[in-house]
C-alpha atoms as a PDB file:
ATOM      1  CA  UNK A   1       0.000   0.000   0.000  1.00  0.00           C
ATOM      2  CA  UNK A   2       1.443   3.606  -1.014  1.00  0.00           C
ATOM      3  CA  UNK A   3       1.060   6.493   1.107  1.00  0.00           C
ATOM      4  CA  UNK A   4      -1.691   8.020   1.380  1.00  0.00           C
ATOM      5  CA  UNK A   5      -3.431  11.458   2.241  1.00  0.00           C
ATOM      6  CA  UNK A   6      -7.048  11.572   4.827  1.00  0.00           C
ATOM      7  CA  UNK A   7      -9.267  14.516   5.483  1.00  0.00           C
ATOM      8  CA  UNK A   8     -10.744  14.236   8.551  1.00  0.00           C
ATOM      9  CA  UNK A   9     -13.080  16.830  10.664  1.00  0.00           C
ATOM     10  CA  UNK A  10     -11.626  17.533  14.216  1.00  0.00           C
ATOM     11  CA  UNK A  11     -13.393  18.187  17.324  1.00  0.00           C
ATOM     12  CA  UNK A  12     -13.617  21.863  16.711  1.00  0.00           C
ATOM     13  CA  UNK A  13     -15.416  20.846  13.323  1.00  0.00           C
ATOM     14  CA  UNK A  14     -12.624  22.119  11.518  1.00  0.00           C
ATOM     15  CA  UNK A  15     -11.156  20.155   8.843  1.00  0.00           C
ATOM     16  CA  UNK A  16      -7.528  18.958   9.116  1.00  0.00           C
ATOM     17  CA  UNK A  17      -5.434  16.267   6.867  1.00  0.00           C
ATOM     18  CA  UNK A  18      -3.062  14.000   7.807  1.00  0.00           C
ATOM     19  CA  UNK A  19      -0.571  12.269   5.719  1.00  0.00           C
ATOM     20  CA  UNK A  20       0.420   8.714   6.591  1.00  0.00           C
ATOM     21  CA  UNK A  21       2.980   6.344   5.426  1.00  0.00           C
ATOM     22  CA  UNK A  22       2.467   2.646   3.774  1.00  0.00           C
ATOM     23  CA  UNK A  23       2.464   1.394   7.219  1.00  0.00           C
ATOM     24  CA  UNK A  24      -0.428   3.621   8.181  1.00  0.00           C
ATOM     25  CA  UNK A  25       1.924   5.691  10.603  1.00  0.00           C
ATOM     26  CA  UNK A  26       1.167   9.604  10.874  1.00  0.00           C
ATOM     27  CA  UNK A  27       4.171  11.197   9.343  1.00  0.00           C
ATOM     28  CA  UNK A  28       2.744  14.817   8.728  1.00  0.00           C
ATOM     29  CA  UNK A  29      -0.709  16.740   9.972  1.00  0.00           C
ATOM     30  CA  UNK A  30      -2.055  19.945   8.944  1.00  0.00           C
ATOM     31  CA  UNK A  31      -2.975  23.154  10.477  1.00  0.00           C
ATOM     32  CA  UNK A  32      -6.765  23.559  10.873  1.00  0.00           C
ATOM     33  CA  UNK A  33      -9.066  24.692   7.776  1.00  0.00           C
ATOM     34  CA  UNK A  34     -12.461  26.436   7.876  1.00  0.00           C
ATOM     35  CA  UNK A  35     -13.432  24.373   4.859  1.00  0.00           C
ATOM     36  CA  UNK A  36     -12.888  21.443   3.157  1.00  0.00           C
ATOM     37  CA  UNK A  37     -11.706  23.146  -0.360  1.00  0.00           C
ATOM     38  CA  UNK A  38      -8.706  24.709   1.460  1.00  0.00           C
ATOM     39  CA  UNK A  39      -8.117  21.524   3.317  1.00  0.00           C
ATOM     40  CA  UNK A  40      -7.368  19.737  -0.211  1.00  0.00           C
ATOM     41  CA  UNK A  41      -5.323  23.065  -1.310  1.00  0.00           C
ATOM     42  CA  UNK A  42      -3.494  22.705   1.172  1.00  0.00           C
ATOM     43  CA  UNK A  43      -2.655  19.108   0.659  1.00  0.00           C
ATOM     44  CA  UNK A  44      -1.837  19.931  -3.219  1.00  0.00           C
ATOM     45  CA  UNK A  45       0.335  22.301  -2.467  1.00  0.00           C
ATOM     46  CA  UNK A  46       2.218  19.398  -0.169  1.00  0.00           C
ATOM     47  CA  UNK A  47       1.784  17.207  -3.551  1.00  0.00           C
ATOM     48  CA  UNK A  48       3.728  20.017  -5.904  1.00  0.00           C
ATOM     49  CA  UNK A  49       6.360  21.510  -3.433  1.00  0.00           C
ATOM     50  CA  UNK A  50       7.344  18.651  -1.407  1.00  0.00           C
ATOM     51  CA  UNK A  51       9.092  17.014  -4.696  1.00  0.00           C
ATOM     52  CA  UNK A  52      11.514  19.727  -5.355  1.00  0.00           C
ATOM     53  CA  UNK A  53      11.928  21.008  -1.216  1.00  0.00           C
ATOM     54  CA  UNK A  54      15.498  21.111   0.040  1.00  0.00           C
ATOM     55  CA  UNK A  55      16.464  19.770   3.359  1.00  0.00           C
ATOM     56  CA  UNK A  56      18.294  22.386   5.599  1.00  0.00           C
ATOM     57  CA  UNK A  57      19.807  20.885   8.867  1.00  0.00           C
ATOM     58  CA  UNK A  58      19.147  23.247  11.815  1.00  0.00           C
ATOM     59  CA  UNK A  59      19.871  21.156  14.236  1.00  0.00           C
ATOM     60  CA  UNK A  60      24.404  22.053  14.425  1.00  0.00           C
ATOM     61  CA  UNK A  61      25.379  18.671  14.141  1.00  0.00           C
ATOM     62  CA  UNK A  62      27.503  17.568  11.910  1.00  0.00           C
ATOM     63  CA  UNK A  63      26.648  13.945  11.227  1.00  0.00           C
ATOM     64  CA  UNK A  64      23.411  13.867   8.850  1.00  0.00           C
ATOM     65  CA  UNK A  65      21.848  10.542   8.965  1.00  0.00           C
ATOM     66  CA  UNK A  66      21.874   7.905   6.100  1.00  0.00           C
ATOM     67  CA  UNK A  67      18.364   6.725   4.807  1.00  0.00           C
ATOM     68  CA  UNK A  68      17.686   3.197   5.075  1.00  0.00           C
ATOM     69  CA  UNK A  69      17.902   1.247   2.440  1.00  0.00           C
ATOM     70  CA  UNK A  70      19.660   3.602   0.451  1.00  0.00           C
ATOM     71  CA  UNK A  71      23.052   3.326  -1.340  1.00  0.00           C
ATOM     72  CA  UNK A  72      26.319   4.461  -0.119  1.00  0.00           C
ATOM     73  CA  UNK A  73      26.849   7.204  -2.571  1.00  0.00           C
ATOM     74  CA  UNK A  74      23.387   8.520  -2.648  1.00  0.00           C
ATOM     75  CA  UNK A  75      24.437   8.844   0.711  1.00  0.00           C
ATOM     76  CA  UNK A  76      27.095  10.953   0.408  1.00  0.00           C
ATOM     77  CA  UNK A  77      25.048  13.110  -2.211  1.00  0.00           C
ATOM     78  CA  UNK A  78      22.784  13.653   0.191  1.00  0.00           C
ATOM     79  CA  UNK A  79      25.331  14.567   2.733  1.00  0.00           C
ATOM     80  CA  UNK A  80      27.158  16.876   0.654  1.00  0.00           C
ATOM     81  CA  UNK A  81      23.595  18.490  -0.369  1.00  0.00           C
ATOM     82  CA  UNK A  82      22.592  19.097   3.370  1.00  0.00           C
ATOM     83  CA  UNK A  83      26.012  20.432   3.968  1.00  0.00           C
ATOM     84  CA  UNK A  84      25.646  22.897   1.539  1.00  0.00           C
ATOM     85  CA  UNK A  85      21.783  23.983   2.802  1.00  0.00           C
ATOM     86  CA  UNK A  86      23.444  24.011   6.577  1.00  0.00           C
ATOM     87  CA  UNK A  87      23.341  27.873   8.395  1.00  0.00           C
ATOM     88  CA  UNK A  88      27.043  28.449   9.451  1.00  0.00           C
END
């Protein structure tokens, strides 16, 4: 099963979306919407920008984890990517 995207109504009656992973973890959730149209908006706009988002390491460490799964020198691409994205 892929990933997947649900729209759901919270207590508030506000609608939110979640995004969860093959494994039906919760990996991302939204800020609240006053109606459903923005909700999906806002989950489009996940859809389109996520793709081409860069990854910039905050954190001040220097070590930036490897992926699982994923090959030593993607590894190091994504390293030296980070790196380069990293405030000084």
């Amino acid at each position: 099963m892929a990933a997947k995207f649900t729209v759901y109504l919270d207590k508030a009656k506000q609608y939110r979306f979640s995004l969860k992973a093959s494994n039906g973890e919760i990996i991302a959730s939204s800020e609240a919407y006053t109606d459903k149209k923005s909700a999906f908006k806002g989950i489009a706009s996940i859809q389109k920008n996520a793709v081409v988002a860069k990854i910039v390491d905050e954190t001040g460490e220097s070590k930036v984890p490897q992926k699982t799964g994923q090959k030593p020198s993607a590894a190091r691409a994504n390293t030296a990517a980070v790196r380069k994205q990293s405030p000084k």
